[in-house]
Protein backbone atom coordinates (compact mmCIF):
# COMPACT_ATOMS: atom_id res chain seq x y z
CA UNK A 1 0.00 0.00 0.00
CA UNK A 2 1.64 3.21 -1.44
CA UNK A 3 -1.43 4.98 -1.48
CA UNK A 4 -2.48 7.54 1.59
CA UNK A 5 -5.29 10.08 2.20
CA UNK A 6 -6.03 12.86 -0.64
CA UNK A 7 -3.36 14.97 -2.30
CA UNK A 8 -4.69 18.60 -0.37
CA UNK A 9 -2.50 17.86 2.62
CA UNK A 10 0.15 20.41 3.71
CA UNK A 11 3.24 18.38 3.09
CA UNK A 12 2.47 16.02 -0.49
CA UNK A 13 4.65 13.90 -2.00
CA UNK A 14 3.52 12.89 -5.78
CA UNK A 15 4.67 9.98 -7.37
CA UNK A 16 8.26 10.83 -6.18
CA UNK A 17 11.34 8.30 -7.22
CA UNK A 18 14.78 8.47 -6.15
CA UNK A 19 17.37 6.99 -7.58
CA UNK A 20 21.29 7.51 -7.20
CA UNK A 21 22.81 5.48 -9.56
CA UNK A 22 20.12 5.65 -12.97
CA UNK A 23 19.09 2.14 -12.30
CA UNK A 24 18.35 1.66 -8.69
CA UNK A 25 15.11 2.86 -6.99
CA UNK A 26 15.88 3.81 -3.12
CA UNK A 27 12.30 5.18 -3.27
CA UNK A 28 9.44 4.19 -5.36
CA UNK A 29 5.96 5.75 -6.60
CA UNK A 30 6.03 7.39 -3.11
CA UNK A 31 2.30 9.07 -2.72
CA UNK A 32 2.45 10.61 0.88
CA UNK A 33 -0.31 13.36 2.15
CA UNK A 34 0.65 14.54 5.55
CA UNK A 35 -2.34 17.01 7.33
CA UNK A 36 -1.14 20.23 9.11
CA UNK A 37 -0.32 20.24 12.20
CA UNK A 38 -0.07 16.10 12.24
CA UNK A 39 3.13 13.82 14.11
CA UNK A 40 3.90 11.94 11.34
CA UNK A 41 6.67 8.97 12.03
CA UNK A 42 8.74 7.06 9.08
CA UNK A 43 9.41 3.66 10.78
CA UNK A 44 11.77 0.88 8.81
CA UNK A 45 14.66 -0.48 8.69
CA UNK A 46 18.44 0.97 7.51
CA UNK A 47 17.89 1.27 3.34
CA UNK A 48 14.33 1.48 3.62
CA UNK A 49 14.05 5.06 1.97
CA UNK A 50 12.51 6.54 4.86
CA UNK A 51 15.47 8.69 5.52
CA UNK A 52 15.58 9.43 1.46
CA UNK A 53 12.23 10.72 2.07
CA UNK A 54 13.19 13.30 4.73
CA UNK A 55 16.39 14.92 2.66
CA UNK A 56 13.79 15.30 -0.63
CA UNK A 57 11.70 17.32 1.79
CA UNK A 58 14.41 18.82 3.49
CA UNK A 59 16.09 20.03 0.00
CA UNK A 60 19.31 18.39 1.06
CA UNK A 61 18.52 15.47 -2.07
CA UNK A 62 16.41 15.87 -5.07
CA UNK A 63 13.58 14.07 -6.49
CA UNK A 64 14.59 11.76 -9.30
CA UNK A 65 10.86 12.20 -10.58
CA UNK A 66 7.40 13.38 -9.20
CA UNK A 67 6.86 16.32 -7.00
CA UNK A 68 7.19 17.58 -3.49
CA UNK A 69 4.88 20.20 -2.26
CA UNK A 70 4.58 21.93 1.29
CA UNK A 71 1.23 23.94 1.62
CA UNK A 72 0.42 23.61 -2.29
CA UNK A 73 3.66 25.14 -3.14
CA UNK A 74 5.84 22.59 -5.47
CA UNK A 75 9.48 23.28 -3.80
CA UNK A 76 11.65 20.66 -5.69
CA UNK A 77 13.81 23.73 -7.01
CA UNK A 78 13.48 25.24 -3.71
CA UNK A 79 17.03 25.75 -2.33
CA UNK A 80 16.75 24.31 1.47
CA UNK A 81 17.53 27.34 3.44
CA UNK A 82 14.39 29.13 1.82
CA UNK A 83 12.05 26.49 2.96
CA UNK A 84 11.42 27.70 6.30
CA UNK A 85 11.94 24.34 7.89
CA UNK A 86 13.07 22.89 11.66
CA UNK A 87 15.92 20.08 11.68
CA UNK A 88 16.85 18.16 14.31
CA UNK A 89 19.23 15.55 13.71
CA UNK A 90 20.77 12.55 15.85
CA UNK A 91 24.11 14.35 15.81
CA UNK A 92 22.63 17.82 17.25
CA UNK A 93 24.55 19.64 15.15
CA UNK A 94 25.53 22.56 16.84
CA UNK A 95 27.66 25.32 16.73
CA UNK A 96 30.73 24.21 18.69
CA UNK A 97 32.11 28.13 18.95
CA UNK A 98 28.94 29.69 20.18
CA UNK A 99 27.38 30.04 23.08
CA UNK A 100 23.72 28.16 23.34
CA UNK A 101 21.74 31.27 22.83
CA UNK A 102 24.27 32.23 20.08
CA UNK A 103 23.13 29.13 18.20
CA UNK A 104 19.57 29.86 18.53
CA UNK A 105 20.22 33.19 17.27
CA UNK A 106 21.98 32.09 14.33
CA UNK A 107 18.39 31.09 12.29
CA UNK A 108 16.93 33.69 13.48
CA UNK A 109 19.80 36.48 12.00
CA UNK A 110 19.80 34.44 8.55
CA UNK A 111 16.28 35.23 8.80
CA UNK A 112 17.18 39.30 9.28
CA UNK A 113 15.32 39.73 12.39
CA UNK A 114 16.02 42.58 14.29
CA UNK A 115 17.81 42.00 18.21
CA UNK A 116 15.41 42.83 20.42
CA UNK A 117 12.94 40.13 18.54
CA UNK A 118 15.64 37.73 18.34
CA UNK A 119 15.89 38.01 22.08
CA UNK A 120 12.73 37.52 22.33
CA UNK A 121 12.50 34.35 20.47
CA UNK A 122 15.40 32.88 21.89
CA UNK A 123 13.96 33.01 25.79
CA UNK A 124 10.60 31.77 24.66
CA UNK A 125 12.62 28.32 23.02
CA UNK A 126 14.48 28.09 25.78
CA UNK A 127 11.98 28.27 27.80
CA UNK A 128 9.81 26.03 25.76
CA UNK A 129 12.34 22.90 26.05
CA UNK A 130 13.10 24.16 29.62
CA UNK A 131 16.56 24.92 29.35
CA UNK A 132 15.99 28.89 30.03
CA UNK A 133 19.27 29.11 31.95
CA UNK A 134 21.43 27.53 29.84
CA UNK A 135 21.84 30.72 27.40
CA UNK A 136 25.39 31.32 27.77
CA UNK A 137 26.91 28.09 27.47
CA UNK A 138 28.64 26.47 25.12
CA UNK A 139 27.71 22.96 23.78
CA UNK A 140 30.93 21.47 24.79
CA UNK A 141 29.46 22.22 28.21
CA UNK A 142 25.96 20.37 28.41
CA UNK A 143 25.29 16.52 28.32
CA UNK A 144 24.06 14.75 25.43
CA UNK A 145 20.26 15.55 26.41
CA UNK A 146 20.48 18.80 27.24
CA UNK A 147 22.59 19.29 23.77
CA UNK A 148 19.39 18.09 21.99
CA UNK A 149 17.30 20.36 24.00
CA UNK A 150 19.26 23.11 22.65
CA UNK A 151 18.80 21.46 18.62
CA UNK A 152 15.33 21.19 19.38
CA UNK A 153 14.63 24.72 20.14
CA UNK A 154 16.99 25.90 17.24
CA UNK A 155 14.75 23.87 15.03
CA UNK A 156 12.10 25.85 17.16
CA UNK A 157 13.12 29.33 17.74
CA UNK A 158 12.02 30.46 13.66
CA UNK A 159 8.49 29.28 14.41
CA UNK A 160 8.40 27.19 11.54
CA UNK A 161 5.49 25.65 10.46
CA UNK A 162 7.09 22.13 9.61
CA UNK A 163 10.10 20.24 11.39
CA UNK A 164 12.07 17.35 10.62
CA UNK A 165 13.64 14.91 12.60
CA UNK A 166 15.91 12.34 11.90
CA UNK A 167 16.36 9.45 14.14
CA UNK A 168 17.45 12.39 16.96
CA UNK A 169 16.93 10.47 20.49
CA UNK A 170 19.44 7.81 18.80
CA UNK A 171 21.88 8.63 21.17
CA UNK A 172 20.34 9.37 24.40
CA UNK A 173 19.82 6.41 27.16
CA UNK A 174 16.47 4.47 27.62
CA UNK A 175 15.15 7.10 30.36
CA UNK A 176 16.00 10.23 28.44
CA UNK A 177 14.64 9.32 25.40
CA UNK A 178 11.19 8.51 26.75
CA UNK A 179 11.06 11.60 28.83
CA UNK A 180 12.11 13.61 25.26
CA UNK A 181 9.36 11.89 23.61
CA UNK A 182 7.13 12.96 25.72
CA UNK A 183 8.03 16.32 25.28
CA UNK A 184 8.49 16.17 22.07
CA UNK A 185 4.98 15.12 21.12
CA UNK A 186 3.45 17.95 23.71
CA UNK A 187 5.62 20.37 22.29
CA UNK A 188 4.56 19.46 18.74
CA UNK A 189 0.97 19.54 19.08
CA UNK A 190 0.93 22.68 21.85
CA UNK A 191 2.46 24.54 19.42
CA UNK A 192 0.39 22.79 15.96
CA UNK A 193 3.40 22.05 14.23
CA UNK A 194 3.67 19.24 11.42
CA UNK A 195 6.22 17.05 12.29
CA UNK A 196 7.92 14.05 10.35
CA UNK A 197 9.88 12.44 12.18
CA UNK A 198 11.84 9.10 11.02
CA UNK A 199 13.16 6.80 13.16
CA UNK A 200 13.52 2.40 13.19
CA UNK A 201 12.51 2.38 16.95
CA UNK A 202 8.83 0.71 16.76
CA UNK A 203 8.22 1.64 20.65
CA UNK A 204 9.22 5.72 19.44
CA UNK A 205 6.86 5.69 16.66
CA UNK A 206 3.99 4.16 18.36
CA UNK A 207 4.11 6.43 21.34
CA UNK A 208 4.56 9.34 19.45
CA UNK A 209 2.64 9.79 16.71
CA UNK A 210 -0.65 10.58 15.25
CA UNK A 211 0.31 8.38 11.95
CA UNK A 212 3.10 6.01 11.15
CA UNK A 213 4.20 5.25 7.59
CA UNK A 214 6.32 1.67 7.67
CA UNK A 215 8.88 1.61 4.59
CA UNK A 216 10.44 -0.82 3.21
CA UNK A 217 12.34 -1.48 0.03
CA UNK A 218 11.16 1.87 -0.98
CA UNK A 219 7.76 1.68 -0.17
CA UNK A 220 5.24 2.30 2.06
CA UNK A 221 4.11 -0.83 3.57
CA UNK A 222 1.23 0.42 5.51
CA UNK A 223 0.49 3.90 6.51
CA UNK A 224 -2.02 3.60 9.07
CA UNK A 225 -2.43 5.16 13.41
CA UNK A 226 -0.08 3.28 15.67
CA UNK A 227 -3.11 1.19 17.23
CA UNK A 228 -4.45 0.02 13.81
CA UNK A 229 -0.64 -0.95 13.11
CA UNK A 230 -0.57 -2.90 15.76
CA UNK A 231 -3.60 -4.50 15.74
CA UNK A 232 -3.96 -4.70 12.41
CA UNK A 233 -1.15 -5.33 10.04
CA UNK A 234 -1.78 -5.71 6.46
CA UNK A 235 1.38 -7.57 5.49
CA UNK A 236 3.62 -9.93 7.04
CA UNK A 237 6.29 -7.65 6.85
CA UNK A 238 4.56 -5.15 9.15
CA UNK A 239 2.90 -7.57 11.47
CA UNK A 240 7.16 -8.67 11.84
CA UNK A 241 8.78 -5.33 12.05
CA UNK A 242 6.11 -3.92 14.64
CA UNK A 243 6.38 -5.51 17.80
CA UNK A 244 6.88 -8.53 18.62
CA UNK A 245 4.86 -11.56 16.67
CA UNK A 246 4.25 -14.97 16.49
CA UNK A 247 4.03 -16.89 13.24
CA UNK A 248 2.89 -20.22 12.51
CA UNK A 249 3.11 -21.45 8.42
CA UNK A 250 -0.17 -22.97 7.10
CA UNK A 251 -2.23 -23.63 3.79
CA UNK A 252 -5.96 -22.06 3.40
CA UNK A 253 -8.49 -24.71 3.24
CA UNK A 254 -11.46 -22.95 3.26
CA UNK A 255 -12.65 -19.21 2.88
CA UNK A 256 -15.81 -18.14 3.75
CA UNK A 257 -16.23 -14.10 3.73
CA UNK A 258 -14.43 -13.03 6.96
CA UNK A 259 -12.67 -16.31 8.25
CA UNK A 260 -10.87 -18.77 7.18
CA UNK A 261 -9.48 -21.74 8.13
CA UNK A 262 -5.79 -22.83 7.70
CA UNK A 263 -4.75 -25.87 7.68
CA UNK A 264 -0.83 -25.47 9.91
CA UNK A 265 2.34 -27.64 8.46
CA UNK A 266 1.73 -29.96 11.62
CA UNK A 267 -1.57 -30.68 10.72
CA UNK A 268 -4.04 -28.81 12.79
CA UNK A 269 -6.35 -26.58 11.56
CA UNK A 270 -7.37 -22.97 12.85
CA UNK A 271 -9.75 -20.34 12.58
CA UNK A 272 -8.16 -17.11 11.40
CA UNK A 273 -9.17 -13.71 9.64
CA UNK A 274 -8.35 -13.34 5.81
CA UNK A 275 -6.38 -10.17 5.23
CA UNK A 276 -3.71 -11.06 2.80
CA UNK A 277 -5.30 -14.28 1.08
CA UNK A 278 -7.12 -14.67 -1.60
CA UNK A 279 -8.00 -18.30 -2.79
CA UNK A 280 -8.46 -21.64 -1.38
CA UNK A 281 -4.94 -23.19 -1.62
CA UNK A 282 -3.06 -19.94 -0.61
CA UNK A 283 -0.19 -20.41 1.26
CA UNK A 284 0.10 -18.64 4.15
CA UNK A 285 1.68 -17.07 7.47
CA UNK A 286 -0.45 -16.67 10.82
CA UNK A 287 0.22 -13.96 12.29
CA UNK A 288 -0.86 -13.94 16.90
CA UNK A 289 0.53 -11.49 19.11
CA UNK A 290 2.20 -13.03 22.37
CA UNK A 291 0.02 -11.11 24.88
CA UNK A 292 -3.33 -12.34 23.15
CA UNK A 293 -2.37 -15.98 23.31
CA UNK A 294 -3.03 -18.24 26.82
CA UNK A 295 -1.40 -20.91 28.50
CA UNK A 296 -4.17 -23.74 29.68
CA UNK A 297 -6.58 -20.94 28.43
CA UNK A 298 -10.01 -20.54 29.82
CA UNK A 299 -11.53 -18.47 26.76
CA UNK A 300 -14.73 -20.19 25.90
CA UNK A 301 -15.95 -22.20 23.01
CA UNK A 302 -14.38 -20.05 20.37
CA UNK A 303 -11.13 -20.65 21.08
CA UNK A 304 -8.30 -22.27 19.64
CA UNK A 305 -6.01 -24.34 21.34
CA UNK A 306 -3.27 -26.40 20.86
CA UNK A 307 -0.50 -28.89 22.17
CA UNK A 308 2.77 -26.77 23.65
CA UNK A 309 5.43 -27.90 24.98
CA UNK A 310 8.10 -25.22 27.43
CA UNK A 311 11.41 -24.26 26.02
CA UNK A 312 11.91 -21.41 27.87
CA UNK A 313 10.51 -19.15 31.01
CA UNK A 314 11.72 -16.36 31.60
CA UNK A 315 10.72 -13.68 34.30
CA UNK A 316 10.98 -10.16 33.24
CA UNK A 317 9.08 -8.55 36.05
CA UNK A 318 5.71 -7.55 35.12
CA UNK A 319 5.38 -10.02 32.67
CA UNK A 320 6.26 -13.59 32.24
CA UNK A 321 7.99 -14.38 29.08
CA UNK A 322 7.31 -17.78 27.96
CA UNK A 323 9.08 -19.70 24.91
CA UNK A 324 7.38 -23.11 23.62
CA UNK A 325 7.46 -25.37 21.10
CA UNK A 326 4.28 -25.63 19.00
CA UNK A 327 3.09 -26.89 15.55
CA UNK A 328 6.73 -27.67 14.84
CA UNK A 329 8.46 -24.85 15.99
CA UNK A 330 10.14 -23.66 18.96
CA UNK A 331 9.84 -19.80 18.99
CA UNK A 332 6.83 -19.48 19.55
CA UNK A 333 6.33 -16.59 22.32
CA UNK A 334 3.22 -16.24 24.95
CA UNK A 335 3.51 -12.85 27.39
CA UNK A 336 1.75 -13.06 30.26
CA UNK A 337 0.89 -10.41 33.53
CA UNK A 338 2.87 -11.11 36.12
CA UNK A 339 -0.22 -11.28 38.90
CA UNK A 340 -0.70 -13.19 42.34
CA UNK A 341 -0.58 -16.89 42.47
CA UNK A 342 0.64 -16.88 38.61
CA UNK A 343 2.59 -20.44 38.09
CA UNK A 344 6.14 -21.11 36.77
CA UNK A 345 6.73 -23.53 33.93
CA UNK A 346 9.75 -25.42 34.05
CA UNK A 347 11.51 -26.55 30.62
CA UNK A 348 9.84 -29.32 29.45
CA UNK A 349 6.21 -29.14 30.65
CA UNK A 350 3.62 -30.11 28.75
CA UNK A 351 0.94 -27.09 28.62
CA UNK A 352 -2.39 -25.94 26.37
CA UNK A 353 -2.37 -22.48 24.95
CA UNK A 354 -5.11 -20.66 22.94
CA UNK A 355 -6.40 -17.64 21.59
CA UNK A 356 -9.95 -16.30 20.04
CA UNK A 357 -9.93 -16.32 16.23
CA UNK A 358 -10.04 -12.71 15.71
CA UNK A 359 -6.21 -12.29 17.43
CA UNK A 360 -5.22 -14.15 14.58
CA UNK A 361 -4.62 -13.31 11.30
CA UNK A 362 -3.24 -14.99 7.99
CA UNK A 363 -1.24 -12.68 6.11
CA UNK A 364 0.82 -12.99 2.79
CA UNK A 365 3.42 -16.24 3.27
């Protein structure tokens, strides 16, 4: 699926290639409509074209073919400094000989604003990313997140109405980069900002955004809210790369509107819903998340279940991370809540799991 929402959005990209060599396509029939004021994330793996995507809108790499537009404008031959846009890379990229409200000044006297404003400006993002007494430092003297404070109110400071980020919490520890996100995302929508930011952290661009577009091999995958993502993947490929899945390889045998039933290579035969299968025949990959599947499951009538035998248990503090062997293969992952009375499973137990029909899905082998 290459195709998004209508072409009136305030950041459009139309039919836009990129290639670097004539013959190779890092990014393909790319149709992308992003809404104002939207958190956009570009989720994929290195070489997927996601970071492609950013440079063409940046101005820093051109379109091959198609256009780029930001607020019906076509700015292909748009030189990047003219575009009026917020950057904020992984590396911070700031000024190593200027003091931290030197830097955010910088934009601002490109921009030919007189002092007083630019004083202005510069307290309000600093203030805005809370690092209003930090103004006469230089970079050499803050720690890594403070340093992207400071690139995240220079991307700021010019009130622009559309900022780019690119992969820019890369380098910050587990703890700061959750708190930034957070900030980020408040920040972004306080102030009605489009943002696209790219990134191959799944947990990032689920928390953050209001849409995520998954590349790969040049293409949009799915483009779709992080929830229906999740829930919902429309390829193998997604249901993989976003979070973590459980596959099981099987054969349709029968297809009847919005189930079907697939026949696994051990034999058995489950319930599952049809969303990348078309005929009777088909082969095909199941796709169940860990956390919707049960062990000696108490789920009703509907559900499946199946032989399982332990591999693995592992305790990971609120949850229970089980490993088992079942329809032929061993990595086969069940999550489970960590409550009161829960039991351990030793290596080699014999268990049931199951799950309803509609946690299951088959997808595209």
């Amino acid at each position: 699926m290459s195709d998004t929402t209508s072409g009136d959005g305030f950041v459009v990209f139309d039919r836009v290639q990129k290639s670097y060599d004539g013959e190779t396509l890092v990014v393909k029939d790319l149709n992308l409509s992003i809404g104002k004021g939207e958190f956009l994330t570009m989720l994929g793996p290195s070489g997927s074209g996601k970071t492609t995507c950013l440079m063409m809108l940046a101005g820093f790499e051109t379109a091959t073919h198609g256009d780029i537009l930001l607020d019906g404008r076509e700015i292909n031959n748009i030189p990047p400094h003219k575009r009026g846009i917020g950057m904020v890379f992984q590396n911070y990229a700031l000024f190593p000989h200027m003091t931290v409200a030197e830097n955010l000044s910088f934009p601002l006297e490109v921009r030919k604003i007189g002092k007083s404003d630019r004083e202005a400006k510069v307290k309000r993002a600093l203030d805005m990313v809370q690092m209003g007494s930090f103004a006469g430092r230089r970079p050499a003297q803050l720690s890594g997140g403070q340093q992207q404070r400071i690139a995240l109110a220079r991307a700021l400071v010019f009130e622009p109405e559309l900022v780019l980020m690119d992969e820019p919490l890369g380098a910050l520890d587990k703890q700061l980069r959750e708190t930034l996100q957070f900030e980020i995302t408040n920040l972004a929508h306080e102030l009605g900002i489009t943002t696209v930011y790219v990134t191959h952290d799944q947990t990032e661009a689920l928390t953050m955004s209001d849409r995520v577009a998954v590349f790969d091999d040049g293409r949009i995958q799915q483009l779709a809210a992080p929830d229906a993502l999740y829930e919902e993947p429309q390829n193998s490929f997604v249901a993989q790369f976003i979070g973590e899945n459980n596959t099981l390889n099987g054969t349709v045998k029968k297809l009847e509107g919005s189930t079907c039933v697939v026949e696994l290579a051990s034999g058995e035969q489950i319930d599952a819903l049809p969303v990348n299968v078309s005929a009777v025949g088909d082969k095909t990959l199941v796709s169940i998340r860990p956390e919707r599947v049960e062990i000696d499951p108490d789920l009703g009538p509907d559900a499946h279940t199946l032989d399982a035998e332990v591999v693995e248990f592992i305790y990971m503090g609120d949850v229970f991370r089980t490993r088992l062997k079942v329809a032929g293969r061993d990595d086969f992952i069940v999550k489970t809540r960590n409550r009161a009375g829960q039991a351990r499973l030793s290596p080699g137990q014999k268990v049931k799991i199951g799950w309803l029909p509609q946690d299951c899905r088959a997808l595209d082998p």
